[in-house]
N, C-alpha and C. Protein backbone atom coordinates (compact mmCIF):
# COMPACT_ATOMS: atom_id res chain seq x y z
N UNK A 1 104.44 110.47 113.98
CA UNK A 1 103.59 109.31 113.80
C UNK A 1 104.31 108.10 114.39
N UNK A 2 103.08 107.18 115.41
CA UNK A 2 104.19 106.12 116.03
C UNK A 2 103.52 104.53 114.70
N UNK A 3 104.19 103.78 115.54
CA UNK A 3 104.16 102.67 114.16
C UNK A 3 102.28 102.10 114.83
N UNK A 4 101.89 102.32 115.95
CA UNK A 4 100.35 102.04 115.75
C UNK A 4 99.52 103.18 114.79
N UNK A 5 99.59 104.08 114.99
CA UNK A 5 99.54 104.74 114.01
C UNK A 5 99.11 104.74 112.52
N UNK A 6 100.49 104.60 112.00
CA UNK A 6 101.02 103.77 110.78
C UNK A 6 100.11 102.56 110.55
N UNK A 7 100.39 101.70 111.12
CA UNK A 7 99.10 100.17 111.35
C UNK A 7 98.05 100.64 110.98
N UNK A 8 97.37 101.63 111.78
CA UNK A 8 95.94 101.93 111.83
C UNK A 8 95.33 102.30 110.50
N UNK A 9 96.44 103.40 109.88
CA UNK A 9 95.75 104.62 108.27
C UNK A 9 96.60 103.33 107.41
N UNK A 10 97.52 101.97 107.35
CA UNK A 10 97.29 101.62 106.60
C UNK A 10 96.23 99.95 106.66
N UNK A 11 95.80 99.69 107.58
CA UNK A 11 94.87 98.88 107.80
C UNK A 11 93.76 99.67 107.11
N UNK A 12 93.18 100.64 107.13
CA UNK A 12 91.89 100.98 106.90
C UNK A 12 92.33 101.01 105.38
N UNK A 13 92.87 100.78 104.26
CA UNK A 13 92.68 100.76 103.12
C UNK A 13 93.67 99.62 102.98
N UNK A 14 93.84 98.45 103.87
CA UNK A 14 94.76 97.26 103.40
C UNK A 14 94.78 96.46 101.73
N UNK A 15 92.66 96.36 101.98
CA UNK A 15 92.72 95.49 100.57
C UNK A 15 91.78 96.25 99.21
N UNK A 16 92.21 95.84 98.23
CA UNK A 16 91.48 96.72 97.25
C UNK A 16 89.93 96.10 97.23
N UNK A 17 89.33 96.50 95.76
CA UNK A 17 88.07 95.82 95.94
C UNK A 17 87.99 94.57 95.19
N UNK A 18 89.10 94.25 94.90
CA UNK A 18 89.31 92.85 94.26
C UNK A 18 89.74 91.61 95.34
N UNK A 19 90.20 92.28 96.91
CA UNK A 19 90.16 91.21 98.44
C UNK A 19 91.85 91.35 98.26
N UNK A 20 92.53 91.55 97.05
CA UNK A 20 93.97 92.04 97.42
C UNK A 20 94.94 92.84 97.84
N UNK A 21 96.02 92.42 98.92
CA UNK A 21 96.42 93.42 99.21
C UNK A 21 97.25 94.41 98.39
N UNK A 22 96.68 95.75 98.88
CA UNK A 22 97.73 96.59 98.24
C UNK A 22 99.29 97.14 98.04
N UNK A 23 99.61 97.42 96.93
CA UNK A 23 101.47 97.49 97.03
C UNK A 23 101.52 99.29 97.51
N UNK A 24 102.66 99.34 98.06
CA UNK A 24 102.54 101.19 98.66
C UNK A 24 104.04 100.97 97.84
N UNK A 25 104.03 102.69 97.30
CA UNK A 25 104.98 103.61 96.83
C UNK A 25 104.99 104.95 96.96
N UNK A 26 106.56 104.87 97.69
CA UNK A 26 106.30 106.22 97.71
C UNK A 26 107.64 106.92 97.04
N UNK A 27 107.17 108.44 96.31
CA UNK A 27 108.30 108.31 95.80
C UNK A 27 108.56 109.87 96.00
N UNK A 28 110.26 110.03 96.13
CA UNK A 28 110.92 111.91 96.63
C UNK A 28 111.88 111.48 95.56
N UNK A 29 112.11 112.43 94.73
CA UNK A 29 112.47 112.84 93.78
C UNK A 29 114.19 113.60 94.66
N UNK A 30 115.28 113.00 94.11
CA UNK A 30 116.51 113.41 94.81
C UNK A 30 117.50 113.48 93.97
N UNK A 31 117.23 115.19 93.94
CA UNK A 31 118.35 115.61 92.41
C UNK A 31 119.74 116.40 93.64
N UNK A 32 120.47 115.40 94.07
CA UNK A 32 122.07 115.23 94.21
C UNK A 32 122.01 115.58 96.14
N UNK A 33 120.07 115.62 96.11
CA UNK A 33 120.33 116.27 97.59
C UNK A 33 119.58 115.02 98.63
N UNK A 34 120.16 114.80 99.78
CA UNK A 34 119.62 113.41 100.48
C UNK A 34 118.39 114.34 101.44
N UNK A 35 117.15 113.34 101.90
CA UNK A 35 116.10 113.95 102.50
C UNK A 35 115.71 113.51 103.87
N UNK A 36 115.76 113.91 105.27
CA UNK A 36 115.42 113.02 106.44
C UNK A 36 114.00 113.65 106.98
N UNK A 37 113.02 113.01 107.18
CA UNK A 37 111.84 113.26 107.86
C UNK A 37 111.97 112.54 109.08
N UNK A 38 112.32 113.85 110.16
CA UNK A 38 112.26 113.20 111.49
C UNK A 38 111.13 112.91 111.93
N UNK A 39 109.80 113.61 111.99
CA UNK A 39 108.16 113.00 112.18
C UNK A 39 107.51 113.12 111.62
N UNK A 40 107.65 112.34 110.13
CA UNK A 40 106.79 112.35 109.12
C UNK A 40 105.05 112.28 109.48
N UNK A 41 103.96 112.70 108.81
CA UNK A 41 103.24 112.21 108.41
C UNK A 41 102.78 111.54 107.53
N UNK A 42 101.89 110.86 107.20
CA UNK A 42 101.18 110.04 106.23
C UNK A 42 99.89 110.29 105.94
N UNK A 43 99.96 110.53 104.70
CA UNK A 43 98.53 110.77 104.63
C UNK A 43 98.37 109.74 103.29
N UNK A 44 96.91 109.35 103.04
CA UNK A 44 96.51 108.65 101.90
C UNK A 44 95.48 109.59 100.98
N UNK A 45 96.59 109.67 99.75
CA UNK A 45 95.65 110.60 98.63
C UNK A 45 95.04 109.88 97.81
N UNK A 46 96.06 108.47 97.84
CA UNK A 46 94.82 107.66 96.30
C UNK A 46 94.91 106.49 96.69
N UNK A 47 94.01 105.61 95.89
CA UNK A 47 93.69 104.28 96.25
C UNK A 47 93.83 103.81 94.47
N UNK A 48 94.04 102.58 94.41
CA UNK A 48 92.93 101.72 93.04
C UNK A 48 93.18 100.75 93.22
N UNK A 49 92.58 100.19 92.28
CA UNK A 49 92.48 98.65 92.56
C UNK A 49 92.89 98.05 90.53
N UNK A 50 94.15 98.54 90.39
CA UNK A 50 94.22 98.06 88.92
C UNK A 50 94.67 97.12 88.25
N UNK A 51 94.39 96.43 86.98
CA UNK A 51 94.68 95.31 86.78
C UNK A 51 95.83 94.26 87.06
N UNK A 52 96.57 95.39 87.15
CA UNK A 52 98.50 95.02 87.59
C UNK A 52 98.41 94.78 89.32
N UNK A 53 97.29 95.03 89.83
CA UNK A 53 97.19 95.08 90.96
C UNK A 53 96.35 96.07 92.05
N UNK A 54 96.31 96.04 93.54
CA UNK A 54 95.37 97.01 94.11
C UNK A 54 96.85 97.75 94.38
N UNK A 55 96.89 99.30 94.26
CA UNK A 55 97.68 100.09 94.70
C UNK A 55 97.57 100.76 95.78
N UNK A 56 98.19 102.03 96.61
CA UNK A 56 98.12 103.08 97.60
C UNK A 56 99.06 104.13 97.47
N UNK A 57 98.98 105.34 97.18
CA UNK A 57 99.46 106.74 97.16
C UNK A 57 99.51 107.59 98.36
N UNK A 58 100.55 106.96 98.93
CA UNK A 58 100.78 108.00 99.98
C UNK A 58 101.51 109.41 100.29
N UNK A 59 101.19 110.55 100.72
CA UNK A 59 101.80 111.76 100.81
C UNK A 59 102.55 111.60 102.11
N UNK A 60 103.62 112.26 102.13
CA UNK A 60 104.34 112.43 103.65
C UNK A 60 104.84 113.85 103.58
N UNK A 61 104.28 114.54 104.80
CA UNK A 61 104.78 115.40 104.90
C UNK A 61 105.18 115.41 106.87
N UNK A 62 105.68 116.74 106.42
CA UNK A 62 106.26 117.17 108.06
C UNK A 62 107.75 118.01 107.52
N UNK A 63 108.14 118.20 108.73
CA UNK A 63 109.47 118.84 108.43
C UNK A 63 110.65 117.91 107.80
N UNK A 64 111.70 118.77 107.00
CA UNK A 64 112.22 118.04 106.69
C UNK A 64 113.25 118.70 106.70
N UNK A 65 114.98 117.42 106.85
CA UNK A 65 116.26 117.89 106.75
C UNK A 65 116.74 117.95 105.49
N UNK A 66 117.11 118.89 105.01
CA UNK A 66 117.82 118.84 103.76
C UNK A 66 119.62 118.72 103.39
N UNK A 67 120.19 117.95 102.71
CA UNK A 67 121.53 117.92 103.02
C UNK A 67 122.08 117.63 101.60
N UNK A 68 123.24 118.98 100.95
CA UNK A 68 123.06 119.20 99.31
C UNK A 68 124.46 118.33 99.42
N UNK A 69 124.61 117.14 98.64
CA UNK A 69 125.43 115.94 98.15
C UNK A 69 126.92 116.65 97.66
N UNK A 70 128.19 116.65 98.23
CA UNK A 70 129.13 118.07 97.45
C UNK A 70 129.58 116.39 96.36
């Protein structure tokens, strides 16, 4: 994925339905082992728009390097 790309899938869900923009998190879980995605994808699984704010749930996948922490 190049960064127009990127721009594009997160432009199309920029603002919630409240006209604010949304906060992105993403989160990999790293029990002692570090993670590199050389050409990630992005995908968008969830949206909301909740009181704390409009959110975005993004998935990334693609291959990945794995490297166990000694």
């Amino acid at each position: 994925m190049n960064t127009t790309e990127l721009i594009e899938l997160l432009k199309s869900v920029e603002f919630g339905a409240s006209g604010r923009p949304r906060e992105i998190s993403i989160s990999i879980n790293f029990d002692s082992e570090e993670m590199f995605f050389p050409n990630p994808k992005l995908n968008i699984v969830g949206t909301g728009d909740g009181v704390a704010g409009a959110e975005l749930t993004l998935e990334l996948t693609g291959e990945v390097w794995m490297e166990v922490a000694e």
